[in-house]
N, C-alpha and C. Protein backbone atom coordinates (compact mmCIF):
# COMPACT_ATOMS: atom_id res chain seq x y z
N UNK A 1 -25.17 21.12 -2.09
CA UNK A 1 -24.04 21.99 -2.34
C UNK A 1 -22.82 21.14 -2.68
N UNK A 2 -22.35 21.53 -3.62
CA UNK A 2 -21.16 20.65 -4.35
C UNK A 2 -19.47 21.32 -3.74
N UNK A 3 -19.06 20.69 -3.13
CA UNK A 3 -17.24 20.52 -2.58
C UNK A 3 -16.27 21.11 -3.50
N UNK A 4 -16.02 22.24 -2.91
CA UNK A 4 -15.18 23.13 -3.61
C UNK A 4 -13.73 21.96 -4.37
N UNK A 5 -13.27 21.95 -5.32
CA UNK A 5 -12.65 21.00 -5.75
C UNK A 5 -11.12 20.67 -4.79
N UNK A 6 -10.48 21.95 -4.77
CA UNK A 6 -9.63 22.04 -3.51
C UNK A 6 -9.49 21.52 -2.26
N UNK A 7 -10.63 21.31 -1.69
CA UNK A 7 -11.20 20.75 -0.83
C UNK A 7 -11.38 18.83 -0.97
N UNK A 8 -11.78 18.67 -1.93
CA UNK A 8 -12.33 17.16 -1.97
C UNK A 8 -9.95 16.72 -2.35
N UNK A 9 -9.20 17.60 -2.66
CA UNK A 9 -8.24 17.39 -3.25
C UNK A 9 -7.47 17.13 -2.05
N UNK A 10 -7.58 17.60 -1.01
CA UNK A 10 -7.11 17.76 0.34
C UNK A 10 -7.52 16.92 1.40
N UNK A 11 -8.70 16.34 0.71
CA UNK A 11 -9.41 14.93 1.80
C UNK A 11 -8.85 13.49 1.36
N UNK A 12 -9.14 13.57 -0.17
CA UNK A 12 -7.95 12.79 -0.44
C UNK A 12 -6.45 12.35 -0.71
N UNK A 13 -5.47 13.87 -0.80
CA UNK A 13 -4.18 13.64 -0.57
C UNK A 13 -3.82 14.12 0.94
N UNK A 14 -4.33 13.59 1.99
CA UNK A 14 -3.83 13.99 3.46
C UNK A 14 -2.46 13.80 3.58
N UNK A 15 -2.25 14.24 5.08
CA UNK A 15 -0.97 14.98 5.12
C UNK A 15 0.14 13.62 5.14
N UNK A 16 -0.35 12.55 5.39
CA UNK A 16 0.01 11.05 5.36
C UNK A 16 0.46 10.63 3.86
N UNK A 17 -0.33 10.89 2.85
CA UNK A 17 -0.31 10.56 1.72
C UNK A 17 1.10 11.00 1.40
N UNK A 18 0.56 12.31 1.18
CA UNK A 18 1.91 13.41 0.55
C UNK A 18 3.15 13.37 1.18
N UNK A 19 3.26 13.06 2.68
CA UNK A 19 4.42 12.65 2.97
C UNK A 19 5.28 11.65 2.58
N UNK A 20 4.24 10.24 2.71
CA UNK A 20 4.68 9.35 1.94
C UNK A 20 5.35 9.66 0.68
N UNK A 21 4.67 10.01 -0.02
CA UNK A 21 4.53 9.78 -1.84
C UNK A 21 5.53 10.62 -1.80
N UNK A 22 6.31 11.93 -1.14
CA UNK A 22 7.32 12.72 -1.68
C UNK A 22 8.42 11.50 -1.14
N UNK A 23 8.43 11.32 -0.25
CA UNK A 23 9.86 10.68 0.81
C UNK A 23 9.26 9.14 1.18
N UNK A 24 9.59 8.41 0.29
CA UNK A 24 9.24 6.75 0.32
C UNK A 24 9.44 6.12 1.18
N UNK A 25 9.07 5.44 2.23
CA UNK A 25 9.67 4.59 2.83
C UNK A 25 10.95 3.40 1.89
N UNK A 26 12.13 2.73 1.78
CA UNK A 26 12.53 1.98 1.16
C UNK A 26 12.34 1.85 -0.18
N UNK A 27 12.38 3.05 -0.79
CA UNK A 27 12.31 3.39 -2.29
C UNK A 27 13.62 3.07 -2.90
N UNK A 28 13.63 2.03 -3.57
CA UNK A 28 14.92 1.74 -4.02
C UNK A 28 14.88 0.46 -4.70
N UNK A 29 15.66 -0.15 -5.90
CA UNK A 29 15.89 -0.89 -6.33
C UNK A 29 16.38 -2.11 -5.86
N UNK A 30 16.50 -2.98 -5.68
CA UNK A 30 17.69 -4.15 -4.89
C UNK A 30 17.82 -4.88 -5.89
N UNK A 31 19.36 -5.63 -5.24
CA UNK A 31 19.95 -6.87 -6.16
C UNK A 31 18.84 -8.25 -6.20
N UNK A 32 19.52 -8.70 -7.66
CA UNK A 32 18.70 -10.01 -7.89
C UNK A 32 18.79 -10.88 -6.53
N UNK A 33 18.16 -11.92 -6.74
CA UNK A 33 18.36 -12.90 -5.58
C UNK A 33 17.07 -12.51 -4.55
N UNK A 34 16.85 -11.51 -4.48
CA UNK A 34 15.58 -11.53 -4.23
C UNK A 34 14.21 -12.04 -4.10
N UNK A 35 13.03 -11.67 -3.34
CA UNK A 35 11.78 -12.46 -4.06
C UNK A 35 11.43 -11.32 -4.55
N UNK A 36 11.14 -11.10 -5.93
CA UNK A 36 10.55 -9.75 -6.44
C UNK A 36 9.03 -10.22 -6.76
N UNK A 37 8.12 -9.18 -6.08
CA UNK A 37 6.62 -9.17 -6.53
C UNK A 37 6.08 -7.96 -7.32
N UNK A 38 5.38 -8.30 -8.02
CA UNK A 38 5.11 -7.26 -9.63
C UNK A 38 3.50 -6.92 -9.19
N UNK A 39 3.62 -5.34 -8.87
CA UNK A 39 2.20 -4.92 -8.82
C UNK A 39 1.57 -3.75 -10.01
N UNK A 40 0.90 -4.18 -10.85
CA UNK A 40 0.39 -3.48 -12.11
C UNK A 40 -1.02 -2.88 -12.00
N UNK A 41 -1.24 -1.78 -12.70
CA UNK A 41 -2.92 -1.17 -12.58
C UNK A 41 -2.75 -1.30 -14.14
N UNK A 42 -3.64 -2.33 -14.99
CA UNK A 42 -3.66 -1.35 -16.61
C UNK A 42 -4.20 -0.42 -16.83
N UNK A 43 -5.32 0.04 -15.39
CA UNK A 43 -6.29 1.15 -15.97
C UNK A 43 -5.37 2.31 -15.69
N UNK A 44 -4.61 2.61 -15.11
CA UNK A 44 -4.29 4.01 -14.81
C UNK A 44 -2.45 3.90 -15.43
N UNK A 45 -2.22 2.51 -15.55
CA UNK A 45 -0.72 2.62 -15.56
C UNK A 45 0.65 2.35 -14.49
N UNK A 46 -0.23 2.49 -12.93
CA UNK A 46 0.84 2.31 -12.04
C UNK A 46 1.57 0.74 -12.12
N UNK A 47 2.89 1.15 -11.53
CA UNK A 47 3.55 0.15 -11.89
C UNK A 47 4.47 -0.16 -10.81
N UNK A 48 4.63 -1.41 -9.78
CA UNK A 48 5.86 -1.30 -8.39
C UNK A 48 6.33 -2.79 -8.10
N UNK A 49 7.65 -2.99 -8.25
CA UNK A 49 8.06 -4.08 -8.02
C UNK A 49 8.28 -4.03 -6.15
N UNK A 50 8.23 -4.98 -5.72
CA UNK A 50 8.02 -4.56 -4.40
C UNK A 50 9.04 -6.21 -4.18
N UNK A 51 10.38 -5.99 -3.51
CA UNK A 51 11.71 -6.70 -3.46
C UNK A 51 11.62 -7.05 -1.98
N UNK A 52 11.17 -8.16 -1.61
CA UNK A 52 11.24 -8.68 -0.17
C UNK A 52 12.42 -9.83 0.03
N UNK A 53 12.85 -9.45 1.02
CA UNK A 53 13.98 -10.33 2.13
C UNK A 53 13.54 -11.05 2.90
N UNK A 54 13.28 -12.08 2.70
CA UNK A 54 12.47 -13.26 3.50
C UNK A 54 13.12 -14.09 4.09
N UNK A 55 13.57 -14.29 5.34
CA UNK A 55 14.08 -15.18 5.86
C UNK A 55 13.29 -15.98 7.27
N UNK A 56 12.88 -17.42 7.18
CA UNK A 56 12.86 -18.27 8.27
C UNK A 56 11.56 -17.50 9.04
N UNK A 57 10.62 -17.70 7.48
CA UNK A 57 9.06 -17.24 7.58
C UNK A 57 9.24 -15.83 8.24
N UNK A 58 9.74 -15.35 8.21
CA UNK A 58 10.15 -13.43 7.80
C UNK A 58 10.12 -12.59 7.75
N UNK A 59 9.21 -11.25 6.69
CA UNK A 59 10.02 -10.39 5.86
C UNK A 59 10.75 -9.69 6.78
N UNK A 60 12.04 -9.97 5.92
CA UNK A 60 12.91 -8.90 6.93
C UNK A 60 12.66 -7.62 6.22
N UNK A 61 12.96 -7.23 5.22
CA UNK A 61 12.69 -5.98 4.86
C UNK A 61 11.90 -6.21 3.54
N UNK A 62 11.09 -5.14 3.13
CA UNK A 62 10.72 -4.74 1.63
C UNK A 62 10.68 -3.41 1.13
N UNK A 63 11.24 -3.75 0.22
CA UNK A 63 11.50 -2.41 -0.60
C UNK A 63 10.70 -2.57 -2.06
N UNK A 64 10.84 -0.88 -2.25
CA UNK A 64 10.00 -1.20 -3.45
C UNK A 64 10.25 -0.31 -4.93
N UNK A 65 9.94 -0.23 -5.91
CA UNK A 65 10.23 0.91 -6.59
C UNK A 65 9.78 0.75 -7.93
N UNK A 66 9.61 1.78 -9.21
CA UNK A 66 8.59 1.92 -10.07
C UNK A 66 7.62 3.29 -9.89
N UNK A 67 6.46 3.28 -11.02
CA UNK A 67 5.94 4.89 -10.57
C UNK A 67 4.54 4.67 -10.52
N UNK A 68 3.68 5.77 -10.47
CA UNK A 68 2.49 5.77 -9.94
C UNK A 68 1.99 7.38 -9.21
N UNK A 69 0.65 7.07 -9.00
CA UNK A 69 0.40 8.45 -8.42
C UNK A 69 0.49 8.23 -7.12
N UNK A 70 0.44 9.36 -6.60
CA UNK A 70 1.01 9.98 -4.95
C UNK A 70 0.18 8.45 -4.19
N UNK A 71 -1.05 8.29 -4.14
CA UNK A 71 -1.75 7.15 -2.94
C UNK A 71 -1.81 5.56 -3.56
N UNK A 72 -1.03 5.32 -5.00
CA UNK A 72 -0.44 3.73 -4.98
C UNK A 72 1.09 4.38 -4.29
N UNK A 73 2.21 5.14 -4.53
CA UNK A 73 3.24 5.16 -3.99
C UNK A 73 3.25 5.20 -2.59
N UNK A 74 2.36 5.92 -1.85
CA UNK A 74 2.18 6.50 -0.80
C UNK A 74 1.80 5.30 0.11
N UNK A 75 0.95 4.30 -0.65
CA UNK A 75 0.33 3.22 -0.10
C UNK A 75 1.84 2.13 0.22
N UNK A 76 2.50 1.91 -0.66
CA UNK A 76 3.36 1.12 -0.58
C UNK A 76 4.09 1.66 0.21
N UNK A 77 4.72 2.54 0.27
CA UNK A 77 5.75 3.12 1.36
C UNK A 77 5.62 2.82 2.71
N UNK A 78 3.97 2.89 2.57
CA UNK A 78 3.16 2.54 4.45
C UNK A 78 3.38 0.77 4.66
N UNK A 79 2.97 0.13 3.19
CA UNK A 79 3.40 -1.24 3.36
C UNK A 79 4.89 -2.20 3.75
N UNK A 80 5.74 -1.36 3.11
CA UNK A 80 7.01 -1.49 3.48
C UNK A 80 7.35 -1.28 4.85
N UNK A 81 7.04 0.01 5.52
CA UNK A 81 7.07 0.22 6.64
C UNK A 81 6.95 -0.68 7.33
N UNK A 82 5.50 -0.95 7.59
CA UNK A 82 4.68 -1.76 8.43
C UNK A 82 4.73 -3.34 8.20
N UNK A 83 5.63 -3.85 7.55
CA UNK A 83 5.27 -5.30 6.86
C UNK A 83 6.46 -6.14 7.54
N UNK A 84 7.72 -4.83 7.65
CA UNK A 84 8.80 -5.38 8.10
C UNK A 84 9.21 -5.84 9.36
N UNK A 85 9.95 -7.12 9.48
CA UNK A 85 9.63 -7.74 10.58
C UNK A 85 8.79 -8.59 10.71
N UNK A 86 7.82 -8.54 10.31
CA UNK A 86 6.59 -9.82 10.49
C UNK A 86 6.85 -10.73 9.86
N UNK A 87 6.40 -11.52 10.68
CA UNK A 87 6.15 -12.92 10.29
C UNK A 87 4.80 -13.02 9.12
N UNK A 88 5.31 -14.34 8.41
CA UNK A 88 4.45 -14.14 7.14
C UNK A 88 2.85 -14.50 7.12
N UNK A 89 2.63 -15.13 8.38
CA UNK A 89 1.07 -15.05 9.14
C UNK A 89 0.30 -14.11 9.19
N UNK A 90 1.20 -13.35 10.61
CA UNK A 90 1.13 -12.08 10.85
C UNK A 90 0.99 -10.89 9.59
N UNK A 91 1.60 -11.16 8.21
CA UNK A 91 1.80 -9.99 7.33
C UNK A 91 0.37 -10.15 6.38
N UNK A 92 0.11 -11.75 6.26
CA UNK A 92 -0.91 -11.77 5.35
C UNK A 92 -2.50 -11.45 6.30
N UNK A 93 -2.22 -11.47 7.70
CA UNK A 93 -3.46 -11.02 8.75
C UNK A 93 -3.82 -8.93 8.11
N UNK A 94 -2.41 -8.61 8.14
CA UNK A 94 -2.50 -6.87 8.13
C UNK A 94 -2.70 -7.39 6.49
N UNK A 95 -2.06 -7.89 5.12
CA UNK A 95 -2.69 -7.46 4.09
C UNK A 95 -3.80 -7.49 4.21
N UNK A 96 -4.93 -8.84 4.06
CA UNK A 96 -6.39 -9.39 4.16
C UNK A 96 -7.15 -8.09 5.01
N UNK A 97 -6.27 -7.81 6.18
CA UNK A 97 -7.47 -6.33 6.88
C UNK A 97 -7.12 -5.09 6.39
N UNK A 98 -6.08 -4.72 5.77
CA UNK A 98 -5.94 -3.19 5.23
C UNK A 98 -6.84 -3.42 3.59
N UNK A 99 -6.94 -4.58 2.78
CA UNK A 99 -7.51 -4.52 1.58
C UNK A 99 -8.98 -4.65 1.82
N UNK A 100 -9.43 -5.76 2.67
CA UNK A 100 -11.12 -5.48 3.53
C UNK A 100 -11.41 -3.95 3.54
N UNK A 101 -10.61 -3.50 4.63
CA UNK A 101 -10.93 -1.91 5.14
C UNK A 101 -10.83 -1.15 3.87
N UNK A 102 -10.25 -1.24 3.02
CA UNK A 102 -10.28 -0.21 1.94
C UNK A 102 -12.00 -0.33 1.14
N UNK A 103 -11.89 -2.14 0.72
CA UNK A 103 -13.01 -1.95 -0.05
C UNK A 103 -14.30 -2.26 0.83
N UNK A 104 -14.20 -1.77 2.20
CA UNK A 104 -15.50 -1.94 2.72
C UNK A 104 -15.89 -3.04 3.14
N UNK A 105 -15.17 -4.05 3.37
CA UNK A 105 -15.75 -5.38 3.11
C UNK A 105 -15.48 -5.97 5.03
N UNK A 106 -15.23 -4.75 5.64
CA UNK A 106 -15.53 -5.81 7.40
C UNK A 106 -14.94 -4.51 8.17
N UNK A 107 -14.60 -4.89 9.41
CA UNK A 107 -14.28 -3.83 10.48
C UNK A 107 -12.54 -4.01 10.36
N UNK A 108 -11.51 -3.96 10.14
CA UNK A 108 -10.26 -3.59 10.37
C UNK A 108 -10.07 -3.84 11.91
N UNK A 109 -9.19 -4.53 12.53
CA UNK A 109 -8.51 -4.80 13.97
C UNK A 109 -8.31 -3.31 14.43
N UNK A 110 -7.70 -3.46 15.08
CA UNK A 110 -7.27 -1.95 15.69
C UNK A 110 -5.67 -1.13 14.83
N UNK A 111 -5.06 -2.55 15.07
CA UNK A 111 -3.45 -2.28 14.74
C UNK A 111 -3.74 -1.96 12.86
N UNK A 112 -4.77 -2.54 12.33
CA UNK A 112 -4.92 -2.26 10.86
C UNK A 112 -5.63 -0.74 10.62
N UNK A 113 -6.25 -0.27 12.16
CA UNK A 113 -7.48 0.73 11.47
C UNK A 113 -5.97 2.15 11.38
N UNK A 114 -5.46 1.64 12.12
CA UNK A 114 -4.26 2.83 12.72
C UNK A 114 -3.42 3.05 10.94
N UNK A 115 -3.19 1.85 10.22
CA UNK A 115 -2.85 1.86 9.09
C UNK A 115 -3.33 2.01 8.13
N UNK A 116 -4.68 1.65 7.85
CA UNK A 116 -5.33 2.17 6.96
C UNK A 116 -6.30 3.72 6.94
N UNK A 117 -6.03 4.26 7.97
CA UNK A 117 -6.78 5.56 8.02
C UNK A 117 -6.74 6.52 6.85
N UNK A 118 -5.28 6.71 6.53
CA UNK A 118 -4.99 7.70 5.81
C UNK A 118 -5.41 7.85 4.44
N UNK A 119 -5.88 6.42 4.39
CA UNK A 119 -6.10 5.95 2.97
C UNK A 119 -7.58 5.05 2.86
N UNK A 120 -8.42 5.48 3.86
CA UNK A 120 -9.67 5.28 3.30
C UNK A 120 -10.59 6.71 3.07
N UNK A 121 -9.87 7.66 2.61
CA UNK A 121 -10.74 8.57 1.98
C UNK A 121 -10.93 8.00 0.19
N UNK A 122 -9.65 7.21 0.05
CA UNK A 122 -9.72 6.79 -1.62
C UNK A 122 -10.59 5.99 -1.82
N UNK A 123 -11.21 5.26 -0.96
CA UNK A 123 -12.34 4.39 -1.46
C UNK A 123 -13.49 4.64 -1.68
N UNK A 124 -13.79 6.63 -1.73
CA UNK A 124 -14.40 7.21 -2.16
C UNK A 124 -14.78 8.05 -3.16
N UNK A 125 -13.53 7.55 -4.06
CA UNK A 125 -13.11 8.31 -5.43
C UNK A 125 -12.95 7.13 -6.33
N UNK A 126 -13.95 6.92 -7.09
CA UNK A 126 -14.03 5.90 -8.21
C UNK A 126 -12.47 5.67 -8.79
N UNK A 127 -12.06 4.63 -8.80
CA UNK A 127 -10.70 3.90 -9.31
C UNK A 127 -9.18 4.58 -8.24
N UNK A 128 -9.72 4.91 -7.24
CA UNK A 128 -8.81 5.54 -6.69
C UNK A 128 -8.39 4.00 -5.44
N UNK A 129 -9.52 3.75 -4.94
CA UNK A 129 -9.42 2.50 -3.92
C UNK A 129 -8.43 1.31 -4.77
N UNK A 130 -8.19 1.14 -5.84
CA UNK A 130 -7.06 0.17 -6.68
C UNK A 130 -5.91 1.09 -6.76
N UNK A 131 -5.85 2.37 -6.50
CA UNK A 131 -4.56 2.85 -6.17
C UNK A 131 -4.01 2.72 -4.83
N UNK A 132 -4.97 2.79 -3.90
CA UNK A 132 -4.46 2.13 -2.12
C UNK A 132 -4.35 0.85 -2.05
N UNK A 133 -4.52 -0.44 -2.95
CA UNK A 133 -4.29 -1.49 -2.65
C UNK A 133 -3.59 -2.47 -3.16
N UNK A 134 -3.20 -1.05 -4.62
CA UNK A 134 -2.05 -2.13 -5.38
C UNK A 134 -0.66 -3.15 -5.32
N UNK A 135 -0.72 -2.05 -3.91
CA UNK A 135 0.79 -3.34 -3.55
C UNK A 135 0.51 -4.53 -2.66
N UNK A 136 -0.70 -3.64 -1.59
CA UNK A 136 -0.92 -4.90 -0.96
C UNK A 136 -1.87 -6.23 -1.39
N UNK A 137 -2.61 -5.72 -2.51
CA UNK A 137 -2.86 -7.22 -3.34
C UNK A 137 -1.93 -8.44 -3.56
N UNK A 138 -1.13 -7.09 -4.24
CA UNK A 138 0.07 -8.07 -4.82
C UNK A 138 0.44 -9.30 -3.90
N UNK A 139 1.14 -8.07 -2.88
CA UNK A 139 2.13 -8.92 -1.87
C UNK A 139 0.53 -10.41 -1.25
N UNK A 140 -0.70 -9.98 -1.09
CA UNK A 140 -1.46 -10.61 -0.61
C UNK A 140 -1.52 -11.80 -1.56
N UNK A 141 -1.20 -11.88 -3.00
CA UNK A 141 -1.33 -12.97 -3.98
C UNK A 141 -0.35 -13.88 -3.17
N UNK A 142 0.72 -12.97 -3.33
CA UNK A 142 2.20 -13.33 -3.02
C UNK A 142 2.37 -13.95 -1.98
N UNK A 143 1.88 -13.85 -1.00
CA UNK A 143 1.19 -14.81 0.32
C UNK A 143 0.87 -15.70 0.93
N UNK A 144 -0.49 -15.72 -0.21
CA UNK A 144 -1.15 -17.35 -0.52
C UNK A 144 -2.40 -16.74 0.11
């Protein structure tokens, strides 16, 4: 029996998503001087500069901004959130386990499973799992 479409639409934009994606965490532009990191999809088009404040191994804050559909925006908003404050150890520990947990690739800590929940229904929708991880690749390049 095949999933009423409504339904499969609602497993993957949860109530996490859509919150996000309407009301951004740190949606906003910032001044140069910055470290700006550039996160691109060519297949679909999304596009998010993601503007971190790094100080004395860091991020103090990140912000981000550019467009995309509801679960790359939605994704970043959660990244911003959650990124700030950490130390840059600590930040590349939560990228490496929220991008694992998306594509399947190990068990997520605890403090990561709590963050990636909302957003492993997308790794069940062909090209949708590169929309939950576009920023945190980035920032994960961005890392080392």
């Amino acid at each position: 029996m095949q999933e009423e479409p409504e339904k499969k639409r609602l497993d993957l934009y949860g109530e996490t998503i859509l919150r996000e994606s309407r009301s951004p965490y740190h949606f906003e532009k910032m001044p140069e001087g910055q470290t700006v990191v550039e996160a691109y999809n060519p297949y679909c088009g999304d596009k998010y500069r993601l503007f971190l404040d790094v100080e004395e191994g860091v991020i103090r804050t990140i912000h981000f901004h550019g467009y995309g559909c509801a679960v790359s925006k939605a994704s970043c908003s959660v990244l911003a959130r959650e990124l700030e404050g950490k130390a840059i150890e600590e930040a590349r520990d939560l990228v490496e386990g929220f991008v694992a947990a998306i594509r399947k690739e190990g068990m997520p800590s605890d403090e990561v499973a709590l963050i990636v929940a909302p957003f492993l229904p997308a790794a069940d929708y062909p090209g949708r799992e590169t929309c939950a991880v576009l920023g945190w690749e980035a920032l994960g390049r961005w890392l080392g």
